[in-house]
Protein backbone atom coordinates (compact mmCIF):
# COMPACT_ATOMS: atom_id res chain seq x y z
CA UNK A 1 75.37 -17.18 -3.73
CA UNK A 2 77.05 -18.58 -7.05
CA UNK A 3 75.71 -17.33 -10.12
CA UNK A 4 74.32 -21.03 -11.23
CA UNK A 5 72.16 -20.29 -8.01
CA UNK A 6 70.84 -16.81 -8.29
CA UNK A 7 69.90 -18.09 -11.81
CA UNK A 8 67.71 -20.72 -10.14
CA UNK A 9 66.33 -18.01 -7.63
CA UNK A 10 65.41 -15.89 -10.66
CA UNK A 11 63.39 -18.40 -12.53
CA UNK A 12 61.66 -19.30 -9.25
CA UNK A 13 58.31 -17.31 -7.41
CA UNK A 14 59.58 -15.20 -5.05
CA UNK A 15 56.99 -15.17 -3.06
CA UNK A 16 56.79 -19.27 -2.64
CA UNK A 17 57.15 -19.12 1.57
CA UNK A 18 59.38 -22.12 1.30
CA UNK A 19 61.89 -20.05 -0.86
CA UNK A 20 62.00 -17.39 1.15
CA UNK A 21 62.34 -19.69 4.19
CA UNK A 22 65.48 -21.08 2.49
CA UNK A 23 66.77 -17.99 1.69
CA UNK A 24 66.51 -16.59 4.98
CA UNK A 25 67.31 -19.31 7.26
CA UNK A 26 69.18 -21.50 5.64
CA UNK A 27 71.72 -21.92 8.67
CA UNK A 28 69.26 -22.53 11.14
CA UNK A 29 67.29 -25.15 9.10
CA UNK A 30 70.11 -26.91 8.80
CA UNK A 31 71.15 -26.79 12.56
CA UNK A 32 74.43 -24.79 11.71
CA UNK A 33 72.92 -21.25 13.60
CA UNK A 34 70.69 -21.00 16.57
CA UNK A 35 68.13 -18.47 14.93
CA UNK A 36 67.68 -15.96 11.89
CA UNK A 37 65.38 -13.38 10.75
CA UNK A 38 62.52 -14.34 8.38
CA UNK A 39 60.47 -11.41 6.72
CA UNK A 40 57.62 -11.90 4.85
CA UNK A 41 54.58 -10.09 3.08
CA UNK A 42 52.10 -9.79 6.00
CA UNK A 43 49.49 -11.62 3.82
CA UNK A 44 51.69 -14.92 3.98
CA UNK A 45 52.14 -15.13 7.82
CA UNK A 46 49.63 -18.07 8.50
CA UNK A 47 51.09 -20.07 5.85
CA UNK A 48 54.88 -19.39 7.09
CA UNK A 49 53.51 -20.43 10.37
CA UNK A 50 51.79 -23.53 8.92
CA UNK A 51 55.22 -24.53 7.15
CA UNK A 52 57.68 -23.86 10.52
CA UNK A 53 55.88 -25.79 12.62
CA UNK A 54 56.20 -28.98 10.09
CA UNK A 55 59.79 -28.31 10.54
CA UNK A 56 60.41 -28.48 13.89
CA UNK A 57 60.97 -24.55 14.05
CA UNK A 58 59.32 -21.40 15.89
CA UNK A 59 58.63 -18.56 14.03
CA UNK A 60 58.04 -16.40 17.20
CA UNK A 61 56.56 -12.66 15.70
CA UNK A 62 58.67 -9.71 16.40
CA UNK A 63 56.64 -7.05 14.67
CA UNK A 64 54.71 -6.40 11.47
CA UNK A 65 56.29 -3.35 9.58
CA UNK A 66 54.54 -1.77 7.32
CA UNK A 67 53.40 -4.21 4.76
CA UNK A 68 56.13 -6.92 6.08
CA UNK A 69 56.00 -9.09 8.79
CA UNK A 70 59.02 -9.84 11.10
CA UNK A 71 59.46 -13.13 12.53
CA UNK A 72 62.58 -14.61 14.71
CA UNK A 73 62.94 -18.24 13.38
CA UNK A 74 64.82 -20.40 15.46
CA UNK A 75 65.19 -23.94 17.08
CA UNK A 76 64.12 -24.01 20.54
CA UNK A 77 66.46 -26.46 22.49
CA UNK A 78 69.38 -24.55 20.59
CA UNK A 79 68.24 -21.01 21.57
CA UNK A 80 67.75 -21.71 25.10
CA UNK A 81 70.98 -23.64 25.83
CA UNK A 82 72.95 -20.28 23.83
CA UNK A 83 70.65 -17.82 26.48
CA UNK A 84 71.53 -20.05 29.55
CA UNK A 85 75.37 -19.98 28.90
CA UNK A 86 76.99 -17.06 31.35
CA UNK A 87 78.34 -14.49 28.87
CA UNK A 88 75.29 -14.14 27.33
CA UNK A 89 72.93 -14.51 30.81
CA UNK A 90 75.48 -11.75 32.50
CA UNK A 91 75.24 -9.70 28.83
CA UNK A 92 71.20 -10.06 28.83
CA UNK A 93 70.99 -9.40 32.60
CA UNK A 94 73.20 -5.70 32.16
CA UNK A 95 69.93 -5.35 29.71
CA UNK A 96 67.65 -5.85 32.52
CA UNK A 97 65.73 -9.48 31.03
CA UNK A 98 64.72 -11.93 33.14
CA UNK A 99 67.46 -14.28 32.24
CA UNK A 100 65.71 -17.25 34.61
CA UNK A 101 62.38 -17.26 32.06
CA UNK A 102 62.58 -17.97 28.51
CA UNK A 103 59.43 -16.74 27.38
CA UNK A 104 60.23 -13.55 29.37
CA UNK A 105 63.47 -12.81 27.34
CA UNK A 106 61.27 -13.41 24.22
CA UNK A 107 58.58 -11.12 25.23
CA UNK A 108 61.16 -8.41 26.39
CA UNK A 109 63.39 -8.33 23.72
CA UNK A 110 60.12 -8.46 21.02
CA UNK A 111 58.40 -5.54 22.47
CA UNK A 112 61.83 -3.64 22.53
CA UNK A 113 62.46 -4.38 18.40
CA UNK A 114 59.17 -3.60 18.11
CA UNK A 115 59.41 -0.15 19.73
CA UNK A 116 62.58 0.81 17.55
CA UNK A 117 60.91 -0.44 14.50
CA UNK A 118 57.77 1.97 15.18
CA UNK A 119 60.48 4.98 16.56
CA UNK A 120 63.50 3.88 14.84
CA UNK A 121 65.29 5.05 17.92
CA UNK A 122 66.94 3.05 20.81
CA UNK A 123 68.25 -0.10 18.48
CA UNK A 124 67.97 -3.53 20.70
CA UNK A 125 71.74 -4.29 20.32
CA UNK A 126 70.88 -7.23 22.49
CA UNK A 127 68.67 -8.64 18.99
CA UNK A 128 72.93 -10.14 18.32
CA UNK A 129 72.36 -12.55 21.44
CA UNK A 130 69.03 -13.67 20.36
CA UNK A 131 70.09 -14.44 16.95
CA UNK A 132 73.08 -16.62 18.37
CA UNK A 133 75.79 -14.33 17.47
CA UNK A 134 79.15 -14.77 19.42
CA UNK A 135 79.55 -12.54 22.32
CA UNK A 136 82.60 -10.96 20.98
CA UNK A 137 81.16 -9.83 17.96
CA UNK A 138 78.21 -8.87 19.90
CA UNK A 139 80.10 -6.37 22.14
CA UNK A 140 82.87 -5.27 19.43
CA UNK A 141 79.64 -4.02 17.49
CA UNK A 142 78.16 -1.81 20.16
CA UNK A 143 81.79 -0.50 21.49
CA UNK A 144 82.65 0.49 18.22
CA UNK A 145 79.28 1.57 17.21
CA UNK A 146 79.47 -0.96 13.87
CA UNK A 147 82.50 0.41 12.67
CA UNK A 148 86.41 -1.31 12.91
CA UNK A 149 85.13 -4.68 12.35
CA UNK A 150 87.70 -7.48 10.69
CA UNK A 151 84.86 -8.64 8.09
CA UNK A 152 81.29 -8.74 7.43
CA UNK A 153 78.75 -11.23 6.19
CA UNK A 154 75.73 -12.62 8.28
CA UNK A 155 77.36 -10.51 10.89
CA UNK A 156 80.20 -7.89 11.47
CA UNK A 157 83.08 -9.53 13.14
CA UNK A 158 85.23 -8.87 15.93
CA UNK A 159 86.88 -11.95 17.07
CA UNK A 160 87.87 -14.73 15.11
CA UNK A 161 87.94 -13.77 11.53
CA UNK A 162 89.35 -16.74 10.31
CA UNK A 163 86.85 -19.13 11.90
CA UNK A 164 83.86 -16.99 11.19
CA UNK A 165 84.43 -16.34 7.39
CA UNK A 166 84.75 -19.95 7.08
CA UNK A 167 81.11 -20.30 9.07
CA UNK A 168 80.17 -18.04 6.31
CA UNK A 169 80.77 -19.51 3.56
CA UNK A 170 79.25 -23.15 5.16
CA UNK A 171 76.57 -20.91 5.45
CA UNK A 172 76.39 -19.92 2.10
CA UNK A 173 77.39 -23.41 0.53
CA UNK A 174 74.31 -24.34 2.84
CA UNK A 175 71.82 -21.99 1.55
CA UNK A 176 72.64 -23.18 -2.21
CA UNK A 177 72.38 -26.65 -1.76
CA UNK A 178 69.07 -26.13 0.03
CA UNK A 179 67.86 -23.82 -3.41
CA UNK A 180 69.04 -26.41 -5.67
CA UNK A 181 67.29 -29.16 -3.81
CA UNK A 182 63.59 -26.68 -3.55
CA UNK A 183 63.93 -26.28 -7.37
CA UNK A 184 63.88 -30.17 -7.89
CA UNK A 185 60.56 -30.37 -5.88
CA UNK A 186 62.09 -31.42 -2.49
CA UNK A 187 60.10 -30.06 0.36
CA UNK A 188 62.31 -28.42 3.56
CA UNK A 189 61.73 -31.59 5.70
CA UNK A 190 63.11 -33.56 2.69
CA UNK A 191 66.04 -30.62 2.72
CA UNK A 192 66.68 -30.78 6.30
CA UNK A 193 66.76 -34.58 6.76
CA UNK A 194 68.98 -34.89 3.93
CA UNK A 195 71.19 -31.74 5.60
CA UNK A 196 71.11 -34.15 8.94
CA UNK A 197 72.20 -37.47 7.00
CA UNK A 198 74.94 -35.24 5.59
CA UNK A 199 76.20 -33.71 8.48
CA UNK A 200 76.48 -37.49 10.29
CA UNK A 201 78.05 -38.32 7.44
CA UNK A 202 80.64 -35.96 7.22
């Protein structure tokens, strides 16, 4: 994030949902990543839900924590295809999830995060396929147990370092334009249409 942004974060309410949206998913509203993480405070759930769903995103809940809720954000048809491919239906399957039922993956995977949050024990390493994270990076992370990675940002990286610090900063490029355009009153299905038009574009 560039200072001229963080300034505009700053002088913004933090707890505006459609902020935090930006901040959190900014490469999935903008079709770049199959899913992110969104957490809120638990008393702005309904309205997060309220605002996804006029975007064409699920906000499927993982687990509230504490005073926080934890929900997987993500765009359906873009999820599904990445779960169907066979890396990550032969990784999943080594898991034990029903890798022929979508909603079964969903419900497996959410009741296992949920378990670790309340135990903090067993991590769900799998939570790297479900967010759309390459498969390399996926099983460099639990090999090495997080450590010897080639760089870090939305994810620790094992493969192509090259490519993916390049994703990252798209990623973060993304997430500023998206801030700039909230502050100026544009509302996310203004920010993702114009996201679309540029992507054609480009």
């Amino acid at each position: 994030m560039s200072e001229e942004v963080f300034e505009i974060v700053c002088s913004m309410d933090r707890r505006k949902v459609e902020l935090q949206i930006v901040l959190q998913c900014a490469p999935t509203l903008a079709g770049l990543k199959t899913s992110n993480l969104l957490i809120l405070p638990k008393d702005l759930e309904e309205q997060a839900r309220v605002i996804l769903r006029h975007t064409g995103l699920v906000g499927y809940r993982l687990v509230y924590d504490r005073h926080r809720v934890v929900f997987l954000v993500f765009k359906r048809d873009m999820l599904i295809s990445y779960l169907k491919s066979d890396e990550v239906k032969s990784f999943l399957a080594s898991y034990d999830y029903d890798i022929d039922c979508f909603g079964a993956c969903l419900k497996t995977f959410q009741r296992r995060y949920e378990d670790f949050v309340k135990s903090r024990k067993n991590f769900p390493h799998e939570m790297g396929a479900f967010l759309g994270y390459p498969m390399c990076d996926v099983k460099g992370f639990i090999e090495n147990e997080g450590d010897g990675f080639l760089i870090a940002g939305y994810w620790k990286v094992y493969g192509d370092a090259n490519r993916t610090k390049q994703l990252f900063e798209l990623f973060d490029e993304t997430k500023d334009d998206m801030v700039c355009m909230l502050s100026k009153g544009y509302t996310l299905n203004q920010i993702i249409s114009e996201q679309s038009r540029a992507s054609l574009a480009s």
